[in-house]
N, C-alpha and C. Protein backbone atom coordinates (compact mmCIF):
# COMPACT_ATOMS: atom_id res chain seq x y z
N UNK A 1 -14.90 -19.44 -14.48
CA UNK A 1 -13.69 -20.25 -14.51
C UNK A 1 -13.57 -20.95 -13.16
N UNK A 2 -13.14 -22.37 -13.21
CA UNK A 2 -13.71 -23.11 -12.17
C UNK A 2 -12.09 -22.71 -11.28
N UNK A 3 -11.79 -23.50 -10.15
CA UNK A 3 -10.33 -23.83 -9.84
C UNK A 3 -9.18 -24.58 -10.26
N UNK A 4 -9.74 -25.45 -10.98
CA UNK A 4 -9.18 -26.36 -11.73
C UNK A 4 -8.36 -25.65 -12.87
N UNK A 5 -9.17 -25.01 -13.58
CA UNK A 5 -8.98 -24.09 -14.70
C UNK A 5 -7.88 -22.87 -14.56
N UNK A 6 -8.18 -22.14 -12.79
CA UNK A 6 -7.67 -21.31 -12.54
C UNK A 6 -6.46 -22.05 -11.99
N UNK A 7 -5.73 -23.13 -11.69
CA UNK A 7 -4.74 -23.62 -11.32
C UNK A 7 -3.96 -23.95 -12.66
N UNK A 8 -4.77 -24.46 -13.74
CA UNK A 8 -3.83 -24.67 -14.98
C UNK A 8 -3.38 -23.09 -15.63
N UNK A 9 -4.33 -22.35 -15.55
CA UNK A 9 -3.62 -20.97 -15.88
C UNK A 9 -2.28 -20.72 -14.82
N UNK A 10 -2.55 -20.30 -13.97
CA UNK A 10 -1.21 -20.23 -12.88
C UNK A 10 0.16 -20.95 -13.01
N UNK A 11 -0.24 -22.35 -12.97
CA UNK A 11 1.03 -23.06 -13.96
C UNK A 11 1.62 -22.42 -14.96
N UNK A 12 0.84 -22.31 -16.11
CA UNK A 12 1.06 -21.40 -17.23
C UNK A 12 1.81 -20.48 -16.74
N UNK A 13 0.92 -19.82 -16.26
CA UNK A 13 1.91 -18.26 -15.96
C UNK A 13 2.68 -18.06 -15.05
N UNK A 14 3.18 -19.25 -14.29
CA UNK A 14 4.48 -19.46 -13.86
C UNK A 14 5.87 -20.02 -14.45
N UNK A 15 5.54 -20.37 -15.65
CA UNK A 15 6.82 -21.13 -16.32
C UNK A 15 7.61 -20.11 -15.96
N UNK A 16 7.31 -19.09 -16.81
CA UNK A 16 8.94 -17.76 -16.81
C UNK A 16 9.10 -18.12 -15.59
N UNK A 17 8.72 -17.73 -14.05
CA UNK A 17 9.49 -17.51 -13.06
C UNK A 17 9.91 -18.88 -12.85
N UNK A 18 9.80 -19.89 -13.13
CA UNK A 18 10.35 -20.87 -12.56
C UNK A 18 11.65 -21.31 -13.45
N UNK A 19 11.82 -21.13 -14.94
CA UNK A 19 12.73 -20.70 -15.50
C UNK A 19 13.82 -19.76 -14.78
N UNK A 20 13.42 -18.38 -14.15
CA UNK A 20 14.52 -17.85 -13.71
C UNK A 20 14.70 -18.47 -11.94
N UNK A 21 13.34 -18.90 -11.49
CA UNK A 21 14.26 -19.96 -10.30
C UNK A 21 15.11 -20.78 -10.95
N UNK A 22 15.32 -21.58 -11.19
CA UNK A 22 15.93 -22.19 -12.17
C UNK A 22 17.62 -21.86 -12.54
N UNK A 23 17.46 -20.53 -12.93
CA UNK A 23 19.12 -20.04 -12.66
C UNK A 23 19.23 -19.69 -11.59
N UNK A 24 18.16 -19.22 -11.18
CA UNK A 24 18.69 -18.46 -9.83
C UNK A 24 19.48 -19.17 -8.71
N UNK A 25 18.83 -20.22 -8.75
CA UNK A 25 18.96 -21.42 -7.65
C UNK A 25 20.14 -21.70 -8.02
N UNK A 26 20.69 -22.00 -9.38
CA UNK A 26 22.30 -22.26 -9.88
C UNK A 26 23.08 -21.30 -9.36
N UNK A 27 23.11 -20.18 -9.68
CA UNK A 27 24.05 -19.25 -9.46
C UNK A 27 24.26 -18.06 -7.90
N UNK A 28 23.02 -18.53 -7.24
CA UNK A 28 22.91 -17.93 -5.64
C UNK A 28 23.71 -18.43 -5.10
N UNK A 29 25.18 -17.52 -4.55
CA UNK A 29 25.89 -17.71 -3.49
C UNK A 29 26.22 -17.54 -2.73
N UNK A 30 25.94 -16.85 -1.44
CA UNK A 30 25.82 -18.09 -0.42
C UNK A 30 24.14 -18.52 -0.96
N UNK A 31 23.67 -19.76 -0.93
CA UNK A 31 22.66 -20.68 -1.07
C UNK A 31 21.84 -20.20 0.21
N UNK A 32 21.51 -19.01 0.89
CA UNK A 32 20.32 -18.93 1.91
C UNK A 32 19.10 -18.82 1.60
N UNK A 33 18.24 -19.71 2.93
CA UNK A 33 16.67 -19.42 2.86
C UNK A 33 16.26 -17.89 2.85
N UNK A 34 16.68 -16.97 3.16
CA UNK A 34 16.06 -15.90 2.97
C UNK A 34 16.54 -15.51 1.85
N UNK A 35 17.40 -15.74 1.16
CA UNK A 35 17.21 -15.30 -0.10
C UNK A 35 16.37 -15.72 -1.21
N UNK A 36 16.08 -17.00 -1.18
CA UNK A 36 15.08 -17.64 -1.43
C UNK A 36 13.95 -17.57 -1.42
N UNK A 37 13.77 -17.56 -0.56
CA UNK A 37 12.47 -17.00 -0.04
C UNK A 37 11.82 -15.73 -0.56
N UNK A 38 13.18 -14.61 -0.59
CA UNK A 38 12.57 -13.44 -1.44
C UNK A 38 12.57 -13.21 -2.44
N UNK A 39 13.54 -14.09 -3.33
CA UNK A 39 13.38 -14.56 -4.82
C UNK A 39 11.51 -14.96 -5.15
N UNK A 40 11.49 -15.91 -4.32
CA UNK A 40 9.76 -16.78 -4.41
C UNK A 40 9.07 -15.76 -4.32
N UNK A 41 9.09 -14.63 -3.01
CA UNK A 41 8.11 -14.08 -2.72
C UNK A 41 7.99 -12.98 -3.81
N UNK A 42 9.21 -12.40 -4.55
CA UNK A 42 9.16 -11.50 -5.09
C UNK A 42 8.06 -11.71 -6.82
N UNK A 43 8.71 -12.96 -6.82
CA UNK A 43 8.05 -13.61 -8.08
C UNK A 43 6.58 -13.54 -8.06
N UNK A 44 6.05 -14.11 -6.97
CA UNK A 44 4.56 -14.36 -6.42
C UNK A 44 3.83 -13.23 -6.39
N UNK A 45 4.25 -12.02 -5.78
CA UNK A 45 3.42 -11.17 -5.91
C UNK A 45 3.22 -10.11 -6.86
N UNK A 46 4.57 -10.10 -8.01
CA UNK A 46 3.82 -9.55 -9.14
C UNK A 46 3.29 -10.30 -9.94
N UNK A 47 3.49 -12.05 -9.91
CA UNK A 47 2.95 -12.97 -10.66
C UNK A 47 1.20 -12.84 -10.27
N UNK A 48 1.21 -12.90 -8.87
CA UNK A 48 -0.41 -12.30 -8.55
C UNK A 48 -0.88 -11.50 -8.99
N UNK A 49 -0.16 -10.16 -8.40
CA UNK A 49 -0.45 -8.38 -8.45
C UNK A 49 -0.71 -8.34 -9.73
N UNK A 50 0.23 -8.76 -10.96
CA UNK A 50 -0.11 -7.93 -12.36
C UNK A 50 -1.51 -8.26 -12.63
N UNK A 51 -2.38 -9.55 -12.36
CA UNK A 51 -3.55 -9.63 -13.16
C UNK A 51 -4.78 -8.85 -12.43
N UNK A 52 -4.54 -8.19 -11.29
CA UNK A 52 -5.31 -7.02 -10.34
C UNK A 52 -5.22 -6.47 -10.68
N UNK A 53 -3.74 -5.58 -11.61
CA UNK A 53 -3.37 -4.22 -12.00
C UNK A 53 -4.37 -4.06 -13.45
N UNK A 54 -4.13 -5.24 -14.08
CA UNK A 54 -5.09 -5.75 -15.69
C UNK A 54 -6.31 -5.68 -15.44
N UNK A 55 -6.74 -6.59 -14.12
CA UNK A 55 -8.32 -6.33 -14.26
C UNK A 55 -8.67 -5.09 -13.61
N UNK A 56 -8.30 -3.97 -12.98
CA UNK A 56 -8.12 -2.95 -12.56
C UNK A 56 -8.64 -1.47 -13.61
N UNK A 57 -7.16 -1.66 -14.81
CA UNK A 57 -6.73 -1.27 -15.39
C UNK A 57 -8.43 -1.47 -17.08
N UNK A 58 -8.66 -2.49 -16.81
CA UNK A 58 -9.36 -2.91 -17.97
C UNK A 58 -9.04 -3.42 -19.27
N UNK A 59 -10.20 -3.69 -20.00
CA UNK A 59 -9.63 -3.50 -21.04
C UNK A 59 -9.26 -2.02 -22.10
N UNK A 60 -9.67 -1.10 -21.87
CA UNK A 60 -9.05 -0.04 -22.26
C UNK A 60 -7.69 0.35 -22.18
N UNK A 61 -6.96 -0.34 -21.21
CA UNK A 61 -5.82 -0.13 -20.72
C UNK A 61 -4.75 -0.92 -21.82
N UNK A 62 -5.41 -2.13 -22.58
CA UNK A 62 -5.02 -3.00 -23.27
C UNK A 62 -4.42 -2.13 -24.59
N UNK A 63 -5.01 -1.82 -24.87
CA UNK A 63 -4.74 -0.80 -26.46
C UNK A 63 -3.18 0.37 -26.15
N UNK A 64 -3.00 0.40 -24.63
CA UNK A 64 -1.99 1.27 -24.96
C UNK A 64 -0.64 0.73 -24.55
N UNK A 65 -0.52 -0.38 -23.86
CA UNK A 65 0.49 -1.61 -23.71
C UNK A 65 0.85 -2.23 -24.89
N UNK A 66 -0.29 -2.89 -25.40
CA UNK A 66 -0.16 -4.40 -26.43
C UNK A 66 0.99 -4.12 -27.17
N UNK A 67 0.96 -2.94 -28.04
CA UNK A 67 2.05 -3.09 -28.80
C UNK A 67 3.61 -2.94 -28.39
N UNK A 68 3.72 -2.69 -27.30
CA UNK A 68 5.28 -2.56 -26.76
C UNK A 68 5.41 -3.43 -25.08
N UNK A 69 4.49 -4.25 -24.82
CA UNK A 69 4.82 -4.99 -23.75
C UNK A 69 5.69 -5.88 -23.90
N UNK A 70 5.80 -6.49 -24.74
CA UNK A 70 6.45 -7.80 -25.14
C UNK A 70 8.18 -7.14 -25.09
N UNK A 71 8.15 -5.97 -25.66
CA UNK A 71 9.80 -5.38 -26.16
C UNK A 71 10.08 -4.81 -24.67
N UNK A 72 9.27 -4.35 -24.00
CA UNK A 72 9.98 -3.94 -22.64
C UNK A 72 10.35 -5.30 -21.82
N UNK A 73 9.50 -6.42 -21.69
CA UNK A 73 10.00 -7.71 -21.05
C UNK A 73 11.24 -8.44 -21.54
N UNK A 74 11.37 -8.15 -23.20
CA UNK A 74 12.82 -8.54 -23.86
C UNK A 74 13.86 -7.71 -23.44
N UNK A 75 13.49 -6.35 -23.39
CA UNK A 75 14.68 -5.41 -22.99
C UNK A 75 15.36 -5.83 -21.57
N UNK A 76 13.93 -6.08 -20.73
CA UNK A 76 14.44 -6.19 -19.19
C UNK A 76 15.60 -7.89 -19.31
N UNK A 77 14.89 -8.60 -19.96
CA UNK A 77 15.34 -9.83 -20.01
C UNK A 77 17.06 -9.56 -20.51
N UNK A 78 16.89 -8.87 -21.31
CA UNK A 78 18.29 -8.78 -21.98
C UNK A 78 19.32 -8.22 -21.54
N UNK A 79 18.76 -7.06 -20.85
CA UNK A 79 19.79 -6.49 -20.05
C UNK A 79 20.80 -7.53 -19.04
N UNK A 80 19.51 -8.02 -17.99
CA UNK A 80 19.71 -8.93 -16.95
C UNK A 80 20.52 -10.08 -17.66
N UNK A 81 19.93 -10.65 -18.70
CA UNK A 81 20.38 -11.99 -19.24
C UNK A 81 22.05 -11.50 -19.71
N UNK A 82 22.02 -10.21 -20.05
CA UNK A 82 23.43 -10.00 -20.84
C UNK A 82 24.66 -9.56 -19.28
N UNK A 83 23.81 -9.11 -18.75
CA UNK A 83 24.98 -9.07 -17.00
C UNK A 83 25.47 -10.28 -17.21
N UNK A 84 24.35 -11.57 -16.74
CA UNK A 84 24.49 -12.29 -16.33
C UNK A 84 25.89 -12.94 -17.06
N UNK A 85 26.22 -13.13 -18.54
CA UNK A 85 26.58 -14.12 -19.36
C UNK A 85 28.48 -13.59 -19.60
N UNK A 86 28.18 -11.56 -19.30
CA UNK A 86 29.63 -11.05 -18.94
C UNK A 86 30.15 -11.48 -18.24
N UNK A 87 29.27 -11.50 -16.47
CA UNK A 87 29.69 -11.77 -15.29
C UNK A 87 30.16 -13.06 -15.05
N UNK A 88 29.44 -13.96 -16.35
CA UNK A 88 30.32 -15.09 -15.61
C UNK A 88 31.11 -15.80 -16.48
N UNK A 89 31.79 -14.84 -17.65
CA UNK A 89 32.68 -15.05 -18.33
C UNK A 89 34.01 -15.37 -17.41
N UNK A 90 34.45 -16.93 -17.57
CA UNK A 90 36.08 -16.78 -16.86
C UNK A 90 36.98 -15.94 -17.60
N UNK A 91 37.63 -15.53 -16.50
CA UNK A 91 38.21 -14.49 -16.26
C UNK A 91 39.82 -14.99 -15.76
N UNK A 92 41.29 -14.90 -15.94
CA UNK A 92 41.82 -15.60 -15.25
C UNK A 92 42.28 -14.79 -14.19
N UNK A 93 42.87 -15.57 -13.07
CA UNK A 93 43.17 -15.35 -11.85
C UNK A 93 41.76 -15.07 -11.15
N UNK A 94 40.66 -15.09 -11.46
CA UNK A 94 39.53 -14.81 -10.39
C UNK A 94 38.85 -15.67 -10.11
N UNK A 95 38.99 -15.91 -8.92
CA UNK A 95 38.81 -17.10 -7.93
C UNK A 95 36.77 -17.08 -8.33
N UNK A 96 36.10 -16.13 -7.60
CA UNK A 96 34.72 -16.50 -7.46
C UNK A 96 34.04 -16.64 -8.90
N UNK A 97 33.38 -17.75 -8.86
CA UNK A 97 32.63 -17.97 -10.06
C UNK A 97 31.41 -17.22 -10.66
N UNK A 98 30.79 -16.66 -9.35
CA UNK A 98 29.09 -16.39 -9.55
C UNK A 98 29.46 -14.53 -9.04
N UNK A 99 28.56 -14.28 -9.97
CA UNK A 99 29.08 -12.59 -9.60
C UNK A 99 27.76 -11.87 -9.44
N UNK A 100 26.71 -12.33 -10.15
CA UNK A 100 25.49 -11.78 -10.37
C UNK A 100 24.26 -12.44 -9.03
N UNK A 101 24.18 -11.59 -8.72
CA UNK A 101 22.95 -11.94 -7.64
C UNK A 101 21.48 -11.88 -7.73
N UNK A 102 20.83 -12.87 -8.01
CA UNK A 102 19.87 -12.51 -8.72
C UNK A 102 18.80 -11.91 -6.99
N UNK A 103 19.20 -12.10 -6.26
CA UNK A 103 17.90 -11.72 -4.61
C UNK A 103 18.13 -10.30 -5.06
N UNK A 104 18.98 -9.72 -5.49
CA UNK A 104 19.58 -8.10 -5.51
C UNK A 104 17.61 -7.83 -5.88
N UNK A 105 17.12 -6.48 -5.29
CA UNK A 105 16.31 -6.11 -5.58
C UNK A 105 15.99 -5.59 -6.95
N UNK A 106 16.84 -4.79 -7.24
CA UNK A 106 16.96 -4.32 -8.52
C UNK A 106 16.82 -5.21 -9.21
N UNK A 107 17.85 -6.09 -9.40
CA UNK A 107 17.40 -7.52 -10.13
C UNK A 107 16.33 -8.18 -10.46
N UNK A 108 15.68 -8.61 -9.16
CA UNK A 108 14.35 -9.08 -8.62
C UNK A 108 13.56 -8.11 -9.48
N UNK A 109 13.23 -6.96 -9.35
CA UNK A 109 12.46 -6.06 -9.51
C UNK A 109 12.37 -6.56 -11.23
N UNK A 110 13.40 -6.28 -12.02
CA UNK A 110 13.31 -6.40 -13.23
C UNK A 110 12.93 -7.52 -13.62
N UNK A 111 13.42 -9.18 -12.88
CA UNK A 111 12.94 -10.57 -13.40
C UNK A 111 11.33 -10.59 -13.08
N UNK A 112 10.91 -9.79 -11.70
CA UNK A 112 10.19 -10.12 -11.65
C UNK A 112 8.86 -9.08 -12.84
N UNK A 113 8.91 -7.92 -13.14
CA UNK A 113 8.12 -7.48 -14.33
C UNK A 113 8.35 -8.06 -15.42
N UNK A 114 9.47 -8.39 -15.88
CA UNK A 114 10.23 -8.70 -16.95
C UNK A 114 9.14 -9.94 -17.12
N UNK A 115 9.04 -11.66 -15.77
CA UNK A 115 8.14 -12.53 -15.84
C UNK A 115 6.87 -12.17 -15.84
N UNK A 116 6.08 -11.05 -15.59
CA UNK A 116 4.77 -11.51 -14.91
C UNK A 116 3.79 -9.87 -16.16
N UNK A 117 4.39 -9.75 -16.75
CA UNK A 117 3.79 -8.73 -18.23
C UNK A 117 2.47 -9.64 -18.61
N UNK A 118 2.98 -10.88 -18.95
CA UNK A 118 1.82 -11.71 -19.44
C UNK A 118 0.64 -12.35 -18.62
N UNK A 119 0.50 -11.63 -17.13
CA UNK A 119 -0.46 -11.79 -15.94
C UNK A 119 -0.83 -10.42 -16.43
N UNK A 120 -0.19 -9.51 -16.71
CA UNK A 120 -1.17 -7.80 -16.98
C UNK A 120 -2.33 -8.41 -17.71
N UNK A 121 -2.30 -8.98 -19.05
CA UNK A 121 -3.35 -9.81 -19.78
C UNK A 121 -4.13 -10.05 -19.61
N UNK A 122 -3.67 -11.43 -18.88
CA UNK A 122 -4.81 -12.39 -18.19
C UNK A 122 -5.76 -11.44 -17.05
N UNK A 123 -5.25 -10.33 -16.72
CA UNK A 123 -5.90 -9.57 -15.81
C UNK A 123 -7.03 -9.24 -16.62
N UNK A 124 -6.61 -8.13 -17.78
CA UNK A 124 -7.33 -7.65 -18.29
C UNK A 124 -8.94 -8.44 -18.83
N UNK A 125 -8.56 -9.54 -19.49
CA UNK A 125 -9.44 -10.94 -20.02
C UNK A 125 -10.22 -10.84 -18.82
N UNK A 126 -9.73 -11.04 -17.48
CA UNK A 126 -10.17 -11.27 -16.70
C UNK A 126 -11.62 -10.11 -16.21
N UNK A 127 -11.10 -9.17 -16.46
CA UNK A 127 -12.03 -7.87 -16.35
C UNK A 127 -13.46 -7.59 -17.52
N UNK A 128 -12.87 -8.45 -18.47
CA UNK A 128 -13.95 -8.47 -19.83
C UNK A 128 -14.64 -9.28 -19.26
N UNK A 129 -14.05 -10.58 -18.65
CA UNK A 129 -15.12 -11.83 -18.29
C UNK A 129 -15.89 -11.42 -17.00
N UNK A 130 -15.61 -9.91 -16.33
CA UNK A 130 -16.19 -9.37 -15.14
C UNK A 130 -16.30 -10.64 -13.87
N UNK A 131 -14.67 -11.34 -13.66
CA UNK A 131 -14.51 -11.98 -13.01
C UNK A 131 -13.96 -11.49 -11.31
N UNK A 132 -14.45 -12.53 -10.28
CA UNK A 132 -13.77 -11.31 -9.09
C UNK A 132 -12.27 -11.94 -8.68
N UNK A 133 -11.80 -10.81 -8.41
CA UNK A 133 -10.48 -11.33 -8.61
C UNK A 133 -9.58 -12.02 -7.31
N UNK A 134 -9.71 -11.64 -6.28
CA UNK A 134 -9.46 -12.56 -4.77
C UNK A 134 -9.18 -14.21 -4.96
N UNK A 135 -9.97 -14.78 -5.51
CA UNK A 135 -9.26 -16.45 -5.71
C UNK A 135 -8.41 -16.31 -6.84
N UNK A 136 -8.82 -15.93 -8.32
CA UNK A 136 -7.62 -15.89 -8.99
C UNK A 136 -6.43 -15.27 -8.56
N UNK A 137 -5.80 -14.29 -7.83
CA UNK A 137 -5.16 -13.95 -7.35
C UNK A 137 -4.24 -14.62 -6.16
N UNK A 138 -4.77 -15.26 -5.17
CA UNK A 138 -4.29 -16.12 -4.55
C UNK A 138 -3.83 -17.54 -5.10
N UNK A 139 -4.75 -17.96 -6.08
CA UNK A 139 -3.87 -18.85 -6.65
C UNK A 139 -2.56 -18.99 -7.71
N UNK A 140 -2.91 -18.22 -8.08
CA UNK A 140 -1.92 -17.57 -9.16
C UNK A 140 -0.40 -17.58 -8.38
N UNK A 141 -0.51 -16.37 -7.03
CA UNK A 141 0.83 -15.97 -6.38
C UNK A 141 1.03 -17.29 -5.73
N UNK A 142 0.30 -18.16 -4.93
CA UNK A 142 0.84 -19.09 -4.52
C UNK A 142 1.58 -20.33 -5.19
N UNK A 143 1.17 -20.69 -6.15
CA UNK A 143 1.37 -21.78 -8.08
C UNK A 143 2.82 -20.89 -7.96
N UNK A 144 3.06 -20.06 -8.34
CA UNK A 144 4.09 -19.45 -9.02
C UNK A 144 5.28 -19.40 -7.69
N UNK A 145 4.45 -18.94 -6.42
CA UNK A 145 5.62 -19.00 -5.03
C UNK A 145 6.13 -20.81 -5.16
N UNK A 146 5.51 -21.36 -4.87
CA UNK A 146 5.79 -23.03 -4.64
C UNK A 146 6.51 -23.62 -6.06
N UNK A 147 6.29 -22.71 -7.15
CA UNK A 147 7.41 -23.70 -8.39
C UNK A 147 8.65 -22.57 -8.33
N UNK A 148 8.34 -21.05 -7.98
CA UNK A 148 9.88 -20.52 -7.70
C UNK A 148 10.71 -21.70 -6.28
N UNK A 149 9.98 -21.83 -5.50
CA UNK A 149 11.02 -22.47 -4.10
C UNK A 149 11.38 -23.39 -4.96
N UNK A 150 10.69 -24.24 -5.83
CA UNK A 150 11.13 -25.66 -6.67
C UNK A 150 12.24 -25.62 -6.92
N UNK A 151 11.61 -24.49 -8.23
CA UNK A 151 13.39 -24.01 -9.49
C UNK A 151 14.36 -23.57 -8.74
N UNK A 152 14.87 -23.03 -7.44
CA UNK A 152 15.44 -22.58 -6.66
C UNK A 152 16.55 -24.13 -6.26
N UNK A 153 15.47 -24.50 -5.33
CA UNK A 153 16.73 -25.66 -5.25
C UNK A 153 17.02 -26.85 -6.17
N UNK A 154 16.03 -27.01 -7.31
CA UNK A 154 16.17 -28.22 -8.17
C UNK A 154 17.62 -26.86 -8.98
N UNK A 155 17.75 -26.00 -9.13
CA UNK A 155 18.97 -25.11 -10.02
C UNK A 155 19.80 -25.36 -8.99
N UNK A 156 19.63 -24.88 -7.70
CA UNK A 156 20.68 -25.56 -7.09
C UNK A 156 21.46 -26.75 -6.57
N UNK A 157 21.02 -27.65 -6.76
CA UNK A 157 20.88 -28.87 -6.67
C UNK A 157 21.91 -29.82 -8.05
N UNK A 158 21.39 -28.93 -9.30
CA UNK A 158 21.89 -29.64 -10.58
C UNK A 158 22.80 -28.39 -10.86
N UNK A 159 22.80 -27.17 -10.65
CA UNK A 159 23.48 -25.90 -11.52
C UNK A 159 24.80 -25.98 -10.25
N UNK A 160 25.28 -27.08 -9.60
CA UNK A 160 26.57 -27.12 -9.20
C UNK A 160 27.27 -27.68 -9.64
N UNK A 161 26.68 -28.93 -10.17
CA UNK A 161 27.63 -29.83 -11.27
C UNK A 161 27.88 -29.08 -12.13
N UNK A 162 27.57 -27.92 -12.81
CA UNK A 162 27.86 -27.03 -13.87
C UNK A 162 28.28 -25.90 -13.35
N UNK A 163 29.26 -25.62 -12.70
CA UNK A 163 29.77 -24.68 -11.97
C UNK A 163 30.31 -23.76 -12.74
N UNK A 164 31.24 -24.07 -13.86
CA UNK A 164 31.93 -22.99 -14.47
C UNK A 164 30.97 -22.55 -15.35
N UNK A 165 29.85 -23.14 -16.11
CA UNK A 165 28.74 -22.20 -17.21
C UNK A 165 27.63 -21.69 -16.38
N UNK A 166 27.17 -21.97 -14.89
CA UNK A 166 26.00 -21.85 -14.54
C UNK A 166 25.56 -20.40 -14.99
N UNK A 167 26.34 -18.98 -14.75
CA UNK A 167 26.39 -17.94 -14.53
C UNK A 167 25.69 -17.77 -15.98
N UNK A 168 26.74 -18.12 -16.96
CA UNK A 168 26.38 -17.45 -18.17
C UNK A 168 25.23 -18.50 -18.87
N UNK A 169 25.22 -19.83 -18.22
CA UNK A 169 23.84 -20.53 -19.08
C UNK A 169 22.66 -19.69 -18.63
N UNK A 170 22.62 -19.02 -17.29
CA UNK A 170 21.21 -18.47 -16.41
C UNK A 170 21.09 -17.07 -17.90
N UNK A 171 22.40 -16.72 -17.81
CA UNK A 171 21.81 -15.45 -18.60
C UNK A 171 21.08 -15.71 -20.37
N UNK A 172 21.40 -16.62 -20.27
CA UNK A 172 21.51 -17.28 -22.07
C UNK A 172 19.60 -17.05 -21.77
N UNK A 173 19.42 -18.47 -20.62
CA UNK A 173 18.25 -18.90 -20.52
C UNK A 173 17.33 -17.33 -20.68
N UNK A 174 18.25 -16.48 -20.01
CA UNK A 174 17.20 -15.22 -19.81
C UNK A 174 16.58 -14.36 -21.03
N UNK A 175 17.86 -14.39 -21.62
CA UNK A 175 18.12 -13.69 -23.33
C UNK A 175 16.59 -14.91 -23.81
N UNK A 176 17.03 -15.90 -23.96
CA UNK A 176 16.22 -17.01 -24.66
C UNK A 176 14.57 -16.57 -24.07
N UNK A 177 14.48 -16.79 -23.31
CA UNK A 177 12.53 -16.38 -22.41
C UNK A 177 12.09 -14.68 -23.27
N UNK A 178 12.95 -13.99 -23.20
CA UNK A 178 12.53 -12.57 -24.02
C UNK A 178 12.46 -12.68 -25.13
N UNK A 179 13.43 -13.65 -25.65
CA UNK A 179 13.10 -13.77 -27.53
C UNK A 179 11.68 -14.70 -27.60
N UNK A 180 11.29 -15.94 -26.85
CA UNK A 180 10.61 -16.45 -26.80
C UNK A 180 9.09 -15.18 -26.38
N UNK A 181 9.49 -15.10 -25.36
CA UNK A 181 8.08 -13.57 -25.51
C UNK A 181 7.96 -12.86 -26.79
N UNK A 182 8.87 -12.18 -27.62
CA UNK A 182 8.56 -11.61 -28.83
C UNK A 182 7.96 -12.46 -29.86
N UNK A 183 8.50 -14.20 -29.88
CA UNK A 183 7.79 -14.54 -30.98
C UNK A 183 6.45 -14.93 -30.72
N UNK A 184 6.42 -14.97 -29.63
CA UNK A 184 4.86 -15.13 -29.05
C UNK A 184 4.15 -13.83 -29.36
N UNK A 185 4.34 -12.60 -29.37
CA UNK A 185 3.95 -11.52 -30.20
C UNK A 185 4.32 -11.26 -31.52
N UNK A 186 4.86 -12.16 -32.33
CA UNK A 186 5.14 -11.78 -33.95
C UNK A 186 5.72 -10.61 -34.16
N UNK A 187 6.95 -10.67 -33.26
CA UNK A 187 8.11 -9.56 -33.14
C UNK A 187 7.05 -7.84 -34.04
N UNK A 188 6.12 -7.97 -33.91
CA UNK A 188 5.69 -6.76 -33.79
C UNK A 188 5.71 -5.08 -32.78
């Protein structure tokens, strides 16, 4: 697999996180670079890490995931997506709009497995094709770091004009990416 090839995969397997940059960037308040930053970074390195853990792991490893990976990334999604859509139910008399933090580690932790299940895969593939894994890996985390900084401020940027839904559109979007993972597995 050339670089070329390995850069259009990376794209690929950055949509999800750039999707949740995307809210994230809407609903982060205060708007800091270090939070940012660890949103990106957090994304990047399991967006990297999972296809090391896959080609690692093998394909043997494949047979005991496949059938319930997809429902743990919906679960994580749902949980998070369903905070999100309570938290930013108006409420009256309460002044702050944004309640959910997505830099929160815990958070992070979950968007970021929740996104990067479908790099376990590509790992694995990767291990059948007895590929080495050091460039795919670097490109991968970096593709996915540089469109999280994107979705970050292009959400912040547009998810202020939408101030009163940002909260609960981020969580919708989130609910929506996990159902979208299951039908990509034939809700099996």
């Amino acid at each position: 697999m050339g670089i070329f090839e390995l850069f259009l995969l990376a794209v690929g397997l950055s949509m999800d996180s750039f999707a949740v940059s995307l809210m994230s960037g809407a609903v982060l308040r205060p708007f800091r670079w270090t939070k940012v930053l660890k949103i990106a970074l957090f994304l990047a390195l399991f967006q990297g890490g999972m296809p090391i853990i896959g080609w690692w792991l093998g394909a043997g490893f494949l047979q005991y995931i496949q059938s319930y990976d997809h429902w743990v990334a919906f679960g994580l999604l749902l949980i998070l997506g369903g905070k999100m859509v309570i938290e930013g139910w108006p409420r009256k008399g309460e002044e702050s709009l944004y309640t959910f933090d997505p830099s929160g580690t815990r958070a992070l932790l979950g968007l970021s497995v929740a996104t990067s299940i479908d790099a376990l895969a590509v790992g694995i593939s990767f291990a059948a094709l007895d590929m080495e894994m050091c460039l795919p890996t670097v490109i991968i985390a970096a593709t996915t770091f540089v469109f999280s900084l994107a979705g970050q401020c292009i959400g912040f940027r547009f998810g202020r004009r939408f101030q009163s839904g940002a909260e609960m559109l981020g969580g919708i979007i989130l609910i929506l990416i996990g159902v979208k993972i299951l039908c990509e597995h034939g809700l099996s």
